[in-house]
PDB file of N, CA and C in Angstrom:
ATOM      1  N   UNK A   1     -83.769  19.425  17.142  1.00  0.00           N
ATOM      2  CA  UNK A   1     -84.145  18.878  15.858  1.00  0.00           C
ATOM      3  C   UNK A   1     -85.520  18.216  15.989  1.00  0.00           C
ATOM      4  N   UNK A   2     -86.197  18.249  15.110  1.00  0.00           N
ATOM      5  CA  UNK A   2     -87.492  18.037  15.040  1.00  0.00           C
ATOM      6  C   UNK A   2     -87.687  16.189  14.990  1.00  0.00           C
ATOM      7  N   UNK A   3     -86.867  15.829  14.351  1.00  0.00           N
ATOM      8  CA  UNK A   3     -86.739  14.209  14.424  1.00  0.00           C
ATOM      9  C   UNK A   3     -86.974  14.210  16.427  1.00  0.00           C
ATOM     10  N   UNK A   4     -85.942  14.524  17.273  1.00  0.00           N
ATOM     11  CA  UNK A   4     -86.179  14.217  18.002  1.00  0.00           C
ATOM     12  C   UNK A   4     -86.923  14.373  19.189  1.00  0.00           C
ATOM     13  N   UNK A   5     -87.345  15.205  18.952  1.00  0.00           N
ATOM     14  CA  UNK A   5     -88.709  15.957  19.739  1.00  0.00           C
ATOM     15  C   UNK A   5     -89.735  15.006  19.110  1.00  0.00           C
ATOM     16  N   UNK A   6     -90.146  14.554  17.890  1.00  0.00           N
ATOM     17  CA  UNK A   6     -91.136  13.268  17.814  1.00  0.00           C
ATOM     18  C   UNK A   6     -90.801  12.452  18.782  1.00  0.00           C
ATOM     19  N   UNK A   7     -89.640  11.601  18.265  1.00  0.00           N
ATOM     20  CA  UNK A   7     -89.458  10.039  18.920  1.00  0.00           C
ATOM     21  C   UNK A   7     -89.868  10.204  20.445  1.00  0.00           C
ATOM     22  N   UNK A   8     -89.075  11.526  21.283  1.00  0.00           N
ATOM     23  CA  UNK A   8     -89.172  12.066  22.333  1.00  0.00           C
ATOM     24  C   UNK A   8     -90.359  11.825  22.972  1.00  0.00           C
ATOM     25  N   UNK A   9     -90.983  12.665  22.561  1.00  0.00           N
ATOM     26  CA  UNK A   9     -92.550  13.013  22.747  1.00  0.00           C
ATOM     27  C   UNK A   9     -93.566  11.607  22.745  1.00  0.00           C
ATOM     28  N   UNK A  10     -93.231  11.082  21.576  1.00  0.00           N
ATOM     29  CA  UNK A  10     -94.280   9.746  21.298  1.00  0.00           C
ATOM     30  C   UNK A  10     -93.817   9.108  22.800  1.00  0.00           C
ATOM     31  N   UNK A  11     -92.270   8.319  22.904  1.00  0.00           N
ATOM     32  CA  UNK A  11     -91.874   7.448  23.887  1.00  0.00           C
ATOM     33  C   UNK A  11     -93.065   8.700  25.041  1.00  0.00           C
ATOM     34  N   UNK A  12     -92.251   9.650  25.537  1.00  0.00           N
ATOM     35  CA  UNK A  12     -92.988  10.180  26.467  1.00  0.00           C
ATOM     36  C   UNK A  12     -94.303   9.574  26.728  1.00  0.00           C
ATOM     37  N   UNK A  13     -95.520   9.832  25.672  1.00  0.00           N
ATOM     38  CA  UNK A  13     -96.725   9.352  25.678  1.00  0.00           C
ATOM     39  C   UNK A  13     -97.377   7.934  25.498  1.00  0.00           C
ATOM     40  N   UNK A  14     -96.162   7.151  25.183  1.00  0.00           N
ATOM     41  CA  UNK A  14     -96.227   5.529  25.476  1.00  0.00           C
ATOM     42  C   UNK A  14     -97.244   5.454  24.341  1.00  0.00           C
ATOM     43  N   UNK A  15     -96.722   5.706  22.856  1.00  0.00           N
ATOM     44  CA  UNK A  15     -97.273   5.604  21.806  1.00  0.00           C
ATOM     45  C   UNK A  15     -96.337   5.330  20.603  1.00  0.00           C
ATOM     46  N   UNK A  16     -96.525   4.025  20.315  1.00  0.00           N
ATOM     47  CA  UNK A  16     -95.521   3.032  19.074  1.00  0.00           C
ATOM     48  C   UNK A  16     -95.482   3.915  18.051  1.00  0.00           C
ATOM     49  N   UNK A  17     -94.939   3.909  17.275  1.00  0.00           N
ATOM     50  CA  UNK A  17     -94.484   4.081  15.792  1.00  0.00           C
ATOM     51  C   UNK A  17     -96.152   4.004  15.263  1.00  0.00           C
ATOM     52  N   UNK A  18     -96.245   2.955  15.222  1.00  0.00           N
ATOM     53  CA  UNK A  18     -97.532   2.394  14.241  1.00  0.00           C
ATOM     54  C   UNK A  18     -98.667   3.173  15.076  1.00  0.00           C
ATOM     55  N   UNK A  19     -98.777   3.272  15.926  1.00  0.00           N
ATOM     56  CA  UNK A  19    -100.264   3.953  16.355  1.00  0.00           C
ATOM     57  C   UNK A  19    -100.077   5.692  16.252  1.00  0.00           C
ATOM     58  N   UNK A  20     -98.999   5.968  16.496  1.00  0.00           N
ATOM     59  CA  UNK A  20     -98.869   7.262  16.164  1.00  0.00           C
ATOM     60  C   UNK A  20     -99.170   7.508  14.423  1.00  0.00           C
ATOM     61  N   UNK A  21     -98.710   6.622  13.692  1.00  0.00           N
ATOM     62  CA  UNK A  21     -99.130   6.578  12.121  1.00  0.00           C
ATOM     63  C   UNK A  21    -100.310   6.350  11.614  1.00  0.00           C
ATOM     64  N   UNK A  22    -101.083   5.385  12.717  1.00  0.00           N
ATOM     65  CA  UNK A  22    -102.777   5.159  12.196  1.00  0.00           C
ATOM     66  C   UNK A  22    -103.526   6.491  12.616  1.00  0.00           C
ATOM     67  N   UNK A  23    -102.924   7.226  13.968  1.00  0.00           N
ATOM     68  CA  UNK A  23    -103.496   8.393  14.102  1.00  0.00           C
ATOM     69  C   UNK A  23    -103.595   9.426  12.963  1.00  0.00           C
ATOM     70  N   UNK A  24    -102.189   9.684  12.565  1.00  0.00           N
ATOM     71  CA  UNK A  24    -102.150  10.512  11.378  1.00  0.00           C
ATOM     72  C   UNK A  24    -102.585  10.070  10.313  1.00  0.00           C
ATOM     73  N   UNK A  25    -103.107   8.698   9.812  1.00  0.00           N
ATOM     74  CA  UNK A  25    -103.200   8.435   8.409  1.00  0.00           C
ATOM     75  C   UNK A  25    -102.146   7.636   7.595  1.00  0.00           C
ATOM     76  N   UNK A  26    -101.240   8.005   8.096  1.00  0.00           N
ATOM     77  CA  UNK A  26     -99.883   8.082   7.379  1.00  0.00           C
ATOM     78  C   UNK A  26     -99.392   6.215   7.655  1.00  0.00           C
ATOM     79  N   UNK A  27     -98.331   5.895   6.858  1.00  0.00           N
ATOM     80  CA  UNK A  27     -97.669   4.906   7.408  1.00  0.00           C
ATOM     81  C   UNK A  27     -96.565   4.618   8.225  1.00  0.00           C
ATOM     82  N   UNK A  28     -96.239   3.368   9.211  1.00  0.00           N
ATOM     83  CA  UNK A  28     -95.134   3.565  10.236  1.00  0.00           C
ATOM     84  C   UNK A  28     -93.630   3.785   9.775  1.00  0.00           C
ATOM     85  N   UNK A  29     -93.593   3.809   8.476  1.00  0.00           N
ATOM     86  CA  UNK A  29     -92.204   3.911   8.020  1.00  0.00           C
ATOM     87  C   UNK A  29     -92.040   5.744   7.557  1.00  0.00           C
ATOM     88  N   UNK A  30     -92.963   6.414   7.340  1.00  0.00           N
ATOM     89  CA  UNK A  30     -92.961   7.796   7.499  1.00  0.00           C
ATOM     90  C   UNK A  30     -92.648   8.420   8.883  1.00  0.00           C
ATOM     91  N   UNK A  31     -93.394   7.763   9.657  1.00  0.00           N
ATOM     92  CA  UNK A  31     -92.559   8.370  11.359  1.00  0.00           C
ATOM     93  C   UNK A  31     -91.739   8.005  11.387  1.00  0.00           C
ATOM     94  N   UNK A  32     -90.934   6.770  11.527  1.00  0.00           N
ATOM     95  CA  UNK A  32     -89.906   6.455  11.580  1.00  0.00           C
ATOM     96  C   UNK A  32     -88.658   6.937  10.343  1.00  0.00           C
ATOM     97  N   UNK A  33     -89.025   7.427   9.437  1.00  0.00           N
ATOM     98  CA  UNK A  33     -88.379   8.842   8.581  1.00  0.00           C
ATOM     99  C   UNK A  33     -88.211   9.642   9.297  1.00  0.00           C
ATOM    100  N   UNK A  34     -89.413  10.419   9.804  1.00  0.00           N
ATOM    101  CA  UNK A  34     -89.350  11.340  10.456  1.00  0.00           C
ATOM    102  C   UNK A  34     -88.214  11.339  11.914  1.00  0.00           C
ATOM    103  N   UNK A  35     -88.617  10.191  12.432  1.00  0.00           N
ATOM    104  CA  UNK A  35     -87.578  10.394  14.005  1.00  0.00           C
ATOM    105  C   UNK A  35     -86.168   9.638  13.039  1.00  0.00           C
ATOM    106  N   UNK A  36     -86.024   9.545  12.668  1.00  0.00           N
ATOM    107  CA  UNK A  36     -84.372   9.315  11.613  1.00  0.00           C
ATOM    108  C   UNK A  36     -83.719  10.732  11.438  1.00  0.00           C
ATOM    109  N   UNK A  37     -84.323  11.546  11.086  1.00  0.00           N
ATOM    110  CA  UNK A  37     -84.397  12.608  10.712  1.00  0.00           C
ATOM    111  C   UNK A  37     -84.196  12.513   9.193  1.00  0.00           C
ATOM    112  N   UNK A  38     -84.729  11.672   8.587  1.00  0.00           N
ATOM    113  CA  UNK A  38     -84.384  11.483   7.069  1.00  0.00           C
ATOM    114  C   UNK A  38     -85.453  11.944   6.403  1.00  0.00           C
ATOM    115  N   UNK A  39     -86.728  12.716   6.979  1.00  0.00           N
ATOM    116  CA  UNK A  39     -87.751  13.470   5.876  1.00  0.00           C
ATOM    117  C   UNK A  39     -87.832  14.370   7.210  1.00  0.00           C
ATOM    118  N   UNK A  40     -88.825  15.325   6.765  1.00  0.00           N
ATOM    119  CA  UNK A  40     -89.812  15.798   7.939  1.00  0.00           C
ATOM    120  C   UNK A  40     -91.180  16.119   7.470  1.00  0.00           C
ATOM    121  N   UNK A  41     -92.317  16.361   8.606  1.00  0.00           N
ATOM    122  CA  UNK A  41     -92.949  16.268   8.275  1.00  0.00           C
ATOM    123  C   UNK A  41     -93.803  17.515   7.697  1.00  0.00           C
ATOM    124  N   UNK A  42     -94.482  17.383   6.951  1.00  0.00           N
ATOM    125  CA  UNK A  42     -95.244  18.547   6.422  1.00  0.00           C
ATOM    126  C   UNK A  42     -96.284  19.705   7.123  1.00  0.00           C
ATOM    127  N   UNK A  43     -96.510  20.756   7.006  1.00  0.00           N
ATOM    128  CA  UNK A  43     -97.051  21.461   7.868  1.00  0.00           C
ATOM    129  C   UNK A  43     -97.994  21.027   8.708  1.00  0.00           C
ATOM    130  N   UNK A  44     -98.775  20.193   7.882  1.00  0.00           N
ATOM    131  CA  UNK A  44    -100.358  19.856   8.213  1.00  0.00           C
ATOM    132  C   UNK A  44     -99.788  18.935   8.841  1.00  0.00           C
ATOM    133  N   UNK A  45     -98.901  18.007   9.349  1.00  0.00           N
ATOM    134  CA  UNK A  45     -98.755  16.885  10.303  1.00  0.00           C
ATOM    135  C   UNK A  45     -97.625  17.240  11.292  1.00  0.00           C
ATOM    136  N   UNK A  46     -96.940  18.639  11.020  1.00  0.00           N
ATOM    137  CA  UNK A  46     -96.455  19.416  12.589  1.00  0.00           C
ATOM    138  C   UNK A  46     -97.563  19.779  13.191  1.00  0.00           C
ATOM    139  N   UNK A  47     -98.736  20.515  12.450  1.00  0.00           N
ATOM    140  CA  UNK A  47     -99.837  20.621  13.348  1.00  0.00           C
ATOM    141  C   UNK A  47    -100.512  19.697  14.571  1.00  0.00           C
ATOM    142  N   UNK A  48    -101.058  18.649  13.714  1.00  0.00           N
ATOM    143  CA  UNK A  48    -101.319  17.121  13.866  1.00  0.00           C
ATOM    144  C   UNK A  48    -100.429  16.818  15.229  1.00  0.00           C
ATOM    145  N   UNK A  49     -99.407  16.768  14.946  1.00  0.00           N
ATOM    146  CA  UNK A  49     -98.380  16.469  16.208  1.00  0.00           C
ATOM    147  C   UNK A  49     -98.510  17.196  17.310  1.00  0.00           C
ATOM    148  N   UNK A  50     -98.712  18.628  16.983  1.00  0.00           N
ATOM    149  CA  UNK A  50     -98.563  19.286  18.616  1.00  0.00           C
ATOM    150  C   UNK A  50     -99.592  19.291  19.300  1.00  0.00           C
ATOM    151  N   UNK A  51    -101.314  18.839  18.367  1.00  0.00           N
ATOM    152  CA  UNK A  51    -102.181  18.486  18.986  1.00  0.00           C
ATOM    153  C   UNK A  51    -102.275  16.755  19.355  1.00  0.00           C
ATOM    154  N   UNK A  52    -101.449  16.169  19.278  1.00  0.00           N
ATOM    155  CA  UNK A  52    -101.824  14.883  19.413  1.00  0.00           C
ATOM    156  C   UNK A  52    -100.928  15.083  20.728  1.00  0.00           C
ATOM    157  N   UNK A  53     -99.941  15.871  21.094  1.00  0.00           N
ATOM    158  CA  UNK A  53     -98.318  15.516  21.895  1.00  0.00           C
ATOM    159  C   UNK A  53     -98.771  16.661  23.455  1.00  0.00           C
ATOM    160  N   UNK A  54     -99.773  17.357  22.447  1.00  0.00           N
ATOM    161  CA  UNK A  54    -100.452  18.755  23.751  1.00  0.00           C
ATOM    162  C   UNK A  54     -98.611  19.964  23.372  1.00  0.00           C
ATOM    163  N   UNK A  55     -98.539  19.941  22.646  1.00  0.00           N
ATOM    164  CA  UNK A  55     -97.398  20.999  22.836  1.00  0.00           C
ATOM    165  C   UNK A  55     -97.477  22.227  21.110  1.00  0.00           C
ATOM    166  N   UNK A  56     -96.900  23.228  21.625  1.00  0.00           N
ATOM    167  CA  UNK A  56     -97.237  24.132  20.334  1.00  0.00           C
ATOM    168  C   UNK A  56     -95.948  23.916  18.501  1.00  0.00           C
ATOM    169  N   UNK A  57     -96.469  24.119  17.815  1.00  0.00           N
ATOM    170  CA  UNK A  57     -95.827  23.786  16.515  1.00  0.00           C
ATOM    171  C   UNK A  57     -94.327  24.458  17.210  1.00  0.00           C
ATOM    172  N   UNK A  58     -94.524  25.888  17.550  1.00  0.00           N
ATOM    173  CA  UNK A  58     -93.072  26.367  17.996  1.00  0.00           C
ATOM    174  C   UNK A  58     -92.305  25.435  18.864  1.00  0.00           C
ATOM    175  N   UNK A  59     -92.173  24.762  19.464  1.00  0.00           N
ATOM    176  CA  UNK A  59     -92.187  24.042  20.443  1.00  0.00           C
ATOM    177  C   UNK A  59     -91.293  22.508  19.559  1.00  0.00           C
ATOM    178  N   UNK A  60     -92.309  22.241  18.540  1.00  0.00           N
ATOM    179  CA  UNK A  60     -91.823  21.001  17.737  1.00  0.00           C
ATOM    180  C   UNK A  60     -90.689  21.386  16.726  1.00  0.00           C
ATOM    181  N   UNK A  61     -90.968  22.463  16.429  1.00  0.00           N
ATOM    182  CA  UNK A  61     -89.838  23.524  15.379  1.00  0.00           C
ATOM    183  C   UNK A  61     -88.879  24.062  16.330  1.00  0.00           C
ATOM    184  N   UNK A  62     -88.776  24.013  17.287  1.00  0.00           N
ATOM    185  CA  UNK A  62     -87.581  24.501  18.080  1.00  0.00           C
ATOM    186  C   UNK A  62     -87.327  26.298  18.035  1.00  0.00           C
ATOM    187  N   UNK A  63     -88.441  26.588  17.367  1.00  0.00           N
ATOM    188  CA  UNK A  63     -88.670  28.109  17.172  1.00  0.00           C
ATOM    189  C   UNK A  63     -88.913  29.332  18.360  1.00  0.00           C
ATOM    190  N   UNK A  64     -89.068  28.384  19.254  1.00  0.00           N
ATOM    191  CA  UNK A  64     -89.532  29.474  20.508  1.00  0.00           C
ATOM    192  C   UNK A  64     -89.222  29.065  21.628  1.00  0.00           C
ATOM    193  N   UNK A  65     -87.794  29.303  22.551  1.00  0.00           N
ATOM    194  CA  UNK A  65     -87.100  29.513  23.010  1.00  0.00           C
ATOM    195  C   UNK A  65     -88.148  29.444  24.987  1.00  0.00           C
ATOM    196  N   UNK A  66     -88.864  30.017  25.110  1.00  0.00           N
ATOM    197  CA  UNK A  66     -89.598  30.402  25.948  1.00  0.00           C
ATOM    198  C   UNK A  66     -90.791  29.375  26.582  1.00  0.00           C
ATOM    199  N   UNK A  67     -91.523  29.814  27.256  1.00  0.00           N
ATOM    200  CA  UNK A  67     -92.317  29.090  28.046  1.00  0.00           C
ATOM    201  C   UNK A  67     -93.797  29.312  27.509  1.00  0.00           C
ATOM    202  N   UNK A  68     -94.553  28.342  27.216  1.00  0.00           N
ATOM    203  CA  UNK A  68     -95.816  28.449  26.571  1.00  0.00           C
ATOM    204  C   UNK A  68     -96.948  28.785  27.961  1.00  0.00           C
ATOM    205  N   UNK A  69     -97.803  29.744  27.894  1.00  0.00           N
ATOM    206  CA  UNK A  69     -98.978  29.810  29.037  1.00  0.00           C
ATOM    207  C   UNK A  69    -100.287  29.614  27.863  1.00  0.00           C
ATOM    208  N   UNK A  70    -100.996  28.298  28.332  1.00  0.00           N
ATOM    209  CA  UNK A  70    -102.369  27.994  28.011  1.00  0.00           C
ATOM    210  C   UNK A  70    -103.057  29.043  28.587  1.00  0.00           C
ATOM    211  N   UNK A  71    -103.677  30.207  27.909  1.00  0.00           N
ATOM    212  CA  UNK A  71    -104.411  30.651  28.372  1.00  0.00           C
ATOM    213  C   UNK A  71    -106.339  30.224  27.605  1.00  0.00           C
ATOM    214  N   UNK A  72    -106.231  29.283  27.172  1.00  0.00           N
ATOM    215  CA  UNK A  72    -107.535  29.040  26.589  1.00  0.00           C
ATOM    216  C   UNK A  72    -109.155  28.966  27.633  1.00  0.00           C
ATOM    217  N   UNK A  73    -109.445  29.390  27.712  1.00  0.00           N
ATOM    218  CA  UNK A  73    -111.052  29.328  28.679  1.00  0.00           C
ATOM    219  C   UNK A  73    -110.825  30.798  30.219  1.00  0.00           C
ATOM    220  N   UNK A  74    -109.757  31.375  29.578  1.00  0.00           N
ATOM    221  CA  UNK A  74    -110.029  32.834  29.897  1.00  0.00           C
ATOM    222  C   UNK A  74    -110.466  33.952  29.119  1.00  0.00           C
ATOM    223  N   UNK A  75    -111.100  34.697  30.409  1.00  0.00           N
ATOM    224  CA  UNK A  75    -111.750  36.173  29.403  1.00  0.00           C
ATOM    225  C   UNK A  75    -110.536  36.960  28.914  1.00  0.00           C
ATOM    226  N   UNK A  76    -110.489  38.006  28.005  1.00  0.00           N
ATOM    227  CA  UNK A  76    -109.742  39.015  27.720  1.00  0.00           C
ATOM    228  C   UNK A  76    -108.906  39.416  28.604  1.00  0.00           C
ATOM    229  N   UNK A  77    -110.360  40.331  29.570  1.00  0.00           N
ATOM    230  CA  UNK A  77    -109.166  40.876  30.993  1.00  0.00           C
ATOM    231  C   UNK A  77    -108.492  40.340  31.740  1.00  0.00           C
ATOM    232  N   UNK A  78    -108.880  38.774  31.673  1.00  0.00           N
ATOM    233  CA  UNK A  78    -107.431  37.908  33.001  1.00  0.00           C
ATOM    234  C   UNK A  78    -106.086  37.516  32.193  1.00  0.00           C
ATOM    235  N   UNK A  79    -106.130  37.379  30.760  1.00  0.00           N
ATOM    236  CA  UNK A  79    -105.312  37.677  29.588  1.00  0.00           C
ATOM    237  C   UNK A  79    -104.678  39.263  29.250  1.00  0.00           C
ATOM    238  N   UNK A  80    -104.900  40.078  29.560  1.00  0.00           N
ATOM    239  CA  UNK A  80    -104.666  40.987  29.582  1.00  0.00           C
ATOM    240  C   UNK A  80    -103.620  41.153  31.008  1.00  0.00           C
ATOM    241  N   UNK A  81    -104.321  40.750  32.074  1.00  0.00           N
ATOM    242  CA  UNK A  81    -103.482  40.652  33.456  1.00  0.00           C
ATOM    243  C   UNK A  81    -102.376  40.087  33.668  1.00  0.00           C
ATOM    244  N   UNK A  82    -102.585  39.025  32.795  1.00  0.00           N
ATOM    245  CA  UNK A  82    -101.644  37.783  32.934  1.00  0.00           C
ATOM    246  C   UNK A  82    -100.003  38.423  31.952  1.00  0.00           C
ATOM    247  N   UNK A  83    -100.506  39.200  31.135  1.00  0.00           N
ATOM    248  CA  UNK A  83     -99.715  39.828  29.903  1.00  0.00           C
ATOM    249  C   UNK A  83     -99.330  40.773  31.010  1.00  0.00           C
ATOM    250  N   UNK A  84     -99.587  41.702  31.585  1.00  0.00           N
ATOM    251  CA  UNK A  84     -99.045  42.718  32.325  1.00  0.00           C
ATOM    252  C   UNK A  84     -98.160  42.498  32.993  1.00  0.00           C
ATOM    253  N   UNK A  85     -98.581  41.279  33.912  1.00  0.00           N
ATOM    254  CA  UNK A  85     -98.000  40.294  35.238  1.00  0.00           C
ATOM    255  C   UNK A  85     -96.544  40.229  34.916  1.00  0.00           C
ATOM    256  N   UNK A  86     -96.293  39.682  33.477  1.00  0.00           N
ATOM    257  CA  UNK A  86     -95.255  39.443  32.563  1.00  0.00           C
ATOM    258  C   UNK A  86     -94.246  40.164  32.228  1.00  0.00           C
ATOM    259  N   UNK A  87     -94.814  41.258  32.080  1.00  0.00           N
ATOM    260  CA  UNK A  87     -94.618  42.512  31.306  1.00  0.00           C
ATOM    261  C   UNK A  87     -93.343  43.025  32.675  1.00  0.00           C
ATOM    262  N   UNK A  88     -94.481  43.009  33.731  1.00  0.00           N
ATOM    263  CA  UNK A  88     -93.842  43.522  34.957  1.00  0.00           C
ATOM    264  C   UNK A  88     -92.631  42.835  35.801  1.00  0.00           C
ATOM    265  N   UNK A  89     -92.670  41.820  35.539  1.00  0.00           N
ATOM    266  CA  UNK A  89     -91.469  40.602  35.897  1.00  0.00           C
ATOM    267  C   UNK A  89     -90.370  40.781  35.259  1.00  0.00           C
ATOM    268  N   UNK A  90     -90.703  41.190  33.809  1.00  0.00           N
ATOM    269  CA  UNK A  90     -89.181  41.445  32.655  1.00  0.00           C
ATOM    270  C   UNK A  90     -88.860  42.865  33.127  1.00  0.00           C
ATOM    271  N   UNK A  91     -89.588  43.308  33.380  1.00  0.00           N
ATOM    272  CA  UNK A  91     -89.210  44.732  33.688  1.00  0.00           C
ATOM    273  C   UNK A  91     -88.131  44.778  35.345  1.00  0.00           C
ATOM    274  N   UNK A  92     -88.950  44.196  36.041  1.00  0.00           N
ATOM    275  CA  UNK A  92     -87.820  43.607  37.352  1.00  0.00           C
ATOM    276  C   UNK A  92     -86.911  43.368  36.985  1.00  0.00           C
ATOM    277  N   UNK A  93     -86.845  41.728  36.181  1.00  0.00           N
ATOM    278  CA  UNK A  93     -85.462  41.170  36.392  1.00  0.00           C
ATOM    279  C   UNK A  93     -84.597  42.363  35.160  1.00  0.00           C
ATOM    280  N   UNK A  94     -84.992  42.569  34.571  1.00  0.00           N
ATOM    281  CA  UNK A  94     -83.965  43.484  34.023  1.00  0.00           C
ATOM    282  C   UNK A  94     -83.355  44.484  34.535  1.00  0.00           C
ATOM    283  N   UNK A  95     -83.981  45.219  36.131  1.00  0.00           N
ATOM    284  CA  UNK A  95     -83.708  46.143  36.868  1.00  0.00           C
ATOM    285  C   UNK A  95     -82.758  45.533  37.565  1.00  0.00           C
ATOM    286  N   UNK A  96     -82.427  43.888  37.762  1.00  0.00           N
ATOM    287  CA  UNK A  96     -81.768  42.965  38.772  1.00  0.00           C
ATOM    288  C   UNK A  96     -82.279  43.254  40.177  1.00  0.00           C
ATOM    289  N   UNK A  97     -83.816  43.144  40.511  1.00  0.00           N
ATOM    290  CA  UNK A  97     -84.778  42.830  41.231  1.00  0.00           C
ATOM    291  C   UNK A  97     -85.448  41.503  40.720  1.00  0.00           C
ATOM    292  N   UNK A  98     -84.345  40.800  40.554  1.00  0.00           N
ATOM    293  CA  UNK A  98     -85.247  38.977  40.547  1.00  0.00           C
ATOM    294  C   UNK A  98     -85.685  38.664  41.485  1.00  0.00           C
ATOM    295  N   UNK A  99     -87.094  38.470  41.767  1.00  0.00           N
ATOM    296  CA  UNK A  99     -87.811  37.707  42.976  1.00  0.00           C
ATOM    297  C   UNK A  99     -88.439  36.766  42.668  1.00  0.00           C
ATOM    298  N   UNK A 100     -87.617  35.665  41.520  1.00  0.00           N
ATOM    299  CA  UNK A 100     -88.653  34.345  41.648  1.00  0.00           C
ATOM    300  C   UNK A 100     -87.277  33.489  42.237  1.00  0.00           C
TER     301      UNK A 100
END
């Protein structure tokens, strides 16, 4: 639930109610809605969150199950490699050749 992946996250980052709210604009009784789970928050401040928390909207939405790879300040082709690398691992363990 998205309430608790905030509260989560903020405690994680040793960031109050209120400073997490001056960040966004917003006031401390809207986060604290939010980690209640009694509103949620609007697109533009799930955004807001996964850049303030370093984690992806999927991630805060509970939408994606899987493991996030930062690939930001690579070229194409080591992105491309890295996708293969992947590619080739699912293809293992599905053969039941797990080698991690």
């Amino acid at each position: 639930m998205i309430a608790d992946k905030i509260k989560s996250l903020r405690k994680a980052k040793n960031i109050t109610q209120s400073a997490l709210a001056k960040r966004l604009g917003i006031t401390r009784s809207s986060v604290n809605a939010w980690e209640a789970g009694v509103s949620v928050p609007s697109t533009m401040y799930v955004v807001a969150l996964a850049r303030i928390f370093g984690v992806s909207t999927d991630y805060l939405l509970e939408r994606h199950h899987g493991a996030v790879l930062d690939v930001s300040g690579l070229d194409d082709e080591a992105i491309r490699i890295l996708n293969e690398m992947v590619q080739y691992m699912k293809d293992m363990k599905g053969k039941g050749n797990n080698h991690t």
